[in-house]
Protein backbone atom coordinates (compact mmCIF):
# COMPACT_ATOMS: atom_id res chain seq x y z
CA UNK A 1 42.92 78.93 79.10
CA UNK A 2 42.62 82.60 80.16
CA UNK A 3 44.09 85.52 78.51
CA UNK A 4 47.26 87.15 80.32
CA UNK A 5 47.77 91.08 79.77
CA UNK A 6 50.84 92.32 81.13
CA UNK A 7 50.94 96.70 81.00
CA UNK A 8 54.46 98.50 81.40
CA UNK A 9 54.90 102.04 81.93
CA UNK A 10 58.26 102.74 80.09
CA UNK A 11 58.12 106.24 80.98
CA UNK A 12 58.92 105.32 85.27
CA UNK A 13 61.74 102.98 83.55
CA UNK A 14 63.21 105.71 81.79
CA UNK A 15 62.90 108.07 84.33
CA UNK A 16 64.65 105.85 87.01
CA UNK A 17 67.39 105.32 84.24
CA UNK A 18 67.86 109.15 83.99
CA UNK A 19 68.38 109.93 87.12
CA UNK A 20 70.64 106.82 87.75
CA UNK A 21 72.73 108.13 85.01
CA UNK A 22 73.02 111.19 87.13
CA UNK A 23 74.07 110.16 90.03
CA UNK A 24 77.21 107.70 88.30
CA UNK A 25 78.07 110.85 86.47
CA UNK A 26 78.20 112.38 89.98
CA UNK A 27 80.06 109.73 91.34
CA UNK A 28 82.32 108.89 88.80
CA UNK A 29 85.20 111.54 90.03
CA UNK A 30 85.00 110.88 93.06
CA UNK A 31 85.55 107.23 92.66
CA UNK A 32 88.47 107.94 90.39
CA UNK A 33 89.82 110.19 93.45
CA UNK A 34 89.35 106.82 95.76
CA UNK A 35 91.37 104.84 93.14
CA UNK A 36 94.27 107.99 93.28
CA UNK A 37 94.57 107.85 96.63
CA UNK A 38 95.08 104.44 97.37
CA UNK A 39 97.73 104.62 94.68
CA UNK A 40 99.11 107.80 96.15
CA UNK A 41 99.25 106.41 99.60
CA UNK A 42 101.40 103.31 97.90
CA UNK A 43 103.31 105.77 96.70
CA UNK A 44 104.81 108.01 99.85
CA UNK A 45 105.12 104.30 101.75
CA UNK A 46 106.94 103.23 99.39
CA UNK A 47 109.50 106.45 100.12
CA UNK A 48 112.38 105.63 102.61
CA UNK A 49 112.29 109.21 104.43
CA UNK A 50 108.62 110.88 105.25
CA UNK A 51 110.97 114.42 105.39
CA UNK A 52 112.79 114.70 102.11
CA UNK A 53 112.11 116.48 99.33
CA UNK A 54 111.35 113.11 97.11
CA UNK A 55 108.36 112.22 99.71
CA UNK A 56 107.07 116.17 99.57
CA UNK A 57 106.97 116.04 95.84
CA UNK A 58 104.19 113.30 95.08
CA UNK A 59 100.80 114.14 94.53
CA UNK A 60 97.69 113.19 92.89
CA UNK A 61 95.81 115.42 90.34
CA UNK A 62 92.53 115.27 88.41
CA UNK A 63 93.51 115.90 84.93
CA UNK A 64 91.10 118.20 82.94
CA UNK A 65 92.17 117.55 79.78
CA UNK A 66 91.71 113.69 80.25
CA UNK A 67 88.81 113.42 81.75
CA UNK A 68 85.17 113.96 80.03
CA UNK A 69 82.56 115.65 82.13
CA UNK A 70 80.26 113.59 82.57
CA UNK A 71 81.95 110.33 81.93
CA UNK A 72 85.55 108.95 82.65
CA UNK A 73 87.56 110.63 85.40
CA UNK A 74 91.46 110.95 85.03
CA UNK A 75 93.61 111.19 88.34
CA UNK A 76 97.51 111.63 87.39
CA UNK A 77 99.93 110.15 90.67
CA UNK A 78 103.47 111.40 90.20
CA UNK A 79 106.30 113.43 91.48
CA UNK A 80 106.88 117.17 90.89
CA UNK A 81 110.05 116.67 88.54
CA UNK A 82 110.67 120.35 89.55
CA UNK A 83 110.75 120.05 93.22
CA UNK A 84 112.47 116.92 93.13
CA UNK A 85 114.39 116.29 89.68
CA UNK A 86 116.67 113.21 91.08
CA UNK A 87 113.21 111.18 91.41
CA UNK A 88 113.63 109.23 87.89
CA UNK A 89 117.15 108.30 89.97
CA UNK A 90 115.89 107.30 92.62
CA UNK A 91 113.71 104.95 90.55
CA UNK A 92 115.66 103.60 88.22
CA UNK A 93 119.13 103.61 89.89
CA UNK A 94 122.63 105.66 88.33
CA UNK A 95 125.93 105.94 88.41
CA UNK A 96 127.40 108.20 90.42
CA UNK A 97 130.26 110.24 88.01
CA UNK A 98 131.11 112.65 91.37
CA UNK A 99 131.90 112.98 94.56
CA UNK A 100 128.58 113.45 96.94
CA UNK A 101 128.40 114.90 100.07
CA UNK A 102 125.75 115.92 103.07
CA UNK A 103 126.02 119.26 104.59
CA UNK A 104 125.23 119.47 108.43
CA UNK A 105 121.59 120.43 107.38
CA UNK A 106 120.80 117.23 105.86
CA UNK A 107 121.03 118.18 101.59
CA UNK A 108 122.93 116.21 99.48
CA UNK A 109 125.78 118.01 97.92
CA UNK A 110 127.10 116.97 94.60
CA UNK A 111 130.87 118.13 93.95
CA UNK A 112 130.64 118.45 89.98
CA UNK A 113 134.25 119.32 90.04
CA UNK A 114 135.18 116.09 91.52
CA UNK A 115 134.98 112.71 89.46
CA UNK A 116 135.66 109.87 90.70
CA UNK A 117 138.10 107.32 89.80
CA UNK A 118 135.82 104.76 88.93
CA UNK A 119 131.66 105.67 88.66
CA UNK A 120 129.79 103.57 91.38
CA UNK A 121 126.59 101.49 90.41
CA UNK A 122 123.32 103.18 92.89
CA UNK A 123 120.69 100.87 92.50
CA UNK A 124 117.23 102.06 92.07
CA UNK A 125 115.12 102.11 95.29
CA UNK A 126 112.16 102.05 93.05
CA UNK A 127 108.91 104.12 94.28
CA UNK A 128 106.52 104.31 91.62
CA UNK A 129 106.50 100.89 90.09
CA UNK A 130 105.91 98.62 92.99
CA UNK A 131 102.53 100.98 93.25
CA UNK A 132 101.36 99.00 90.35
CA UNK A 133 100.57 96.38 92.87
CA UNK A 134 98.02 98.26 94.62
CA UNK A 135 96.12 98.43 91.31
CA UNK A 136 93.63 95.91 92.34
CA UNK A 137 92.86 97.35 95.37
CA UNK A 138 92.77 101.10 94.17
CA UNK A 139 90.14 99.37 91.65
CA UNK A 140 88.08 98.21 94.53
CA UNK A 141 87.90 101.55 96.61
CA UNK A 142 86.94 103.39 93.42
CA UNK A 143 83.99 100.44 93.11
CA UNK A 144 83.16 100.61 97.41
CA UNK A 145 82.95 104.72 96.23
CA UNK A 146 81.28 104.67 93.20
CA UNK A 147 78.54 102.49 94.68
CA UNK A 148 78.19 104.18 97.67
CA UNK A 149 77.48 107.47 95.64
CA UNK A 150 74.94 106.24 93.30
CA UNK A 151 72.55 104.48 96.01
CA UNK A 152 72.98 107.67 97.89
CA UNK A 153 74.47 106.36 101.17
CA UNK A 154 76.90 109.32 103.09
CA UNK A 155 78.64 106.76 105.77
């Protein structure tokens, strides 16, 4: 029986490792933005009026002091509490304590110095939790993204 001899250059190996590590460093924010936007798409549907103040809060941002350069990505998707502090009862529901009005412009008027008799039950119209069920396929456009990124394809 013959003698087999089998030569690798570790050095191309190496070298094609290097740079793939490059590009999924390259690609690894913008995959995370994929994931955030499915979610913040999910989101604003989710949102009975496209024209309130509720539906103009939510956004998606990449969060710096999450995130390591280089490696994992962080995307928050949340409502500006500022611009829209009645969000958490829109979520979760409340009682209404006061009489509530709408001016001929459309805002929602709360009359502080006007209880009511008996508080009324709103139930929550929630907006961020049923979002969760987009998780899946937020995972797979950050995947479709990632992927396209590191084999270098622009479609």
């Amino acid at each position: 029986m013959g003698t087999l001899t089998l030569t690798s250059n570790a050095a191309d190996i190496i070298a094609d490792l290097g740079a793939f590590a490059d590009r999924a460093a390259e690609a690894a924010r913008p995959a995370a933005q994929a994931m955030a936007q499915v979610l913040y798409e999910a989101v604003r549907a989710n949102i009975r009026s496209d024209t309130g103040t509720l539906y103009r809060s939510i956004y998606q941002v990449h969060s710096q002091d999450n995130s390591v350069p280089g490696g994992r990505q962080t995307y928050h998707v949340s409502w500006n509490h500022r611009k829209a502090p009645h969000g958490h009862l829109v979520e979760w529901g409340h009682y209404q304590r006061h009489l509530v009005t709408v001016d001929d412009r459309g805002r929602w008027i709360t009359h502080g110095d006007q209880p009511l008799a008996h508080p009324v039950w709103i139930p929550g119209r929630p907006f961020m939790r049923p979002a969760a069920d987009r998780f899946n396929a937020a995972y797979e456009a950050g995947r479709a993204e990632f992927i396209r990124r590191v084999e270098g394809r622009t479609e």
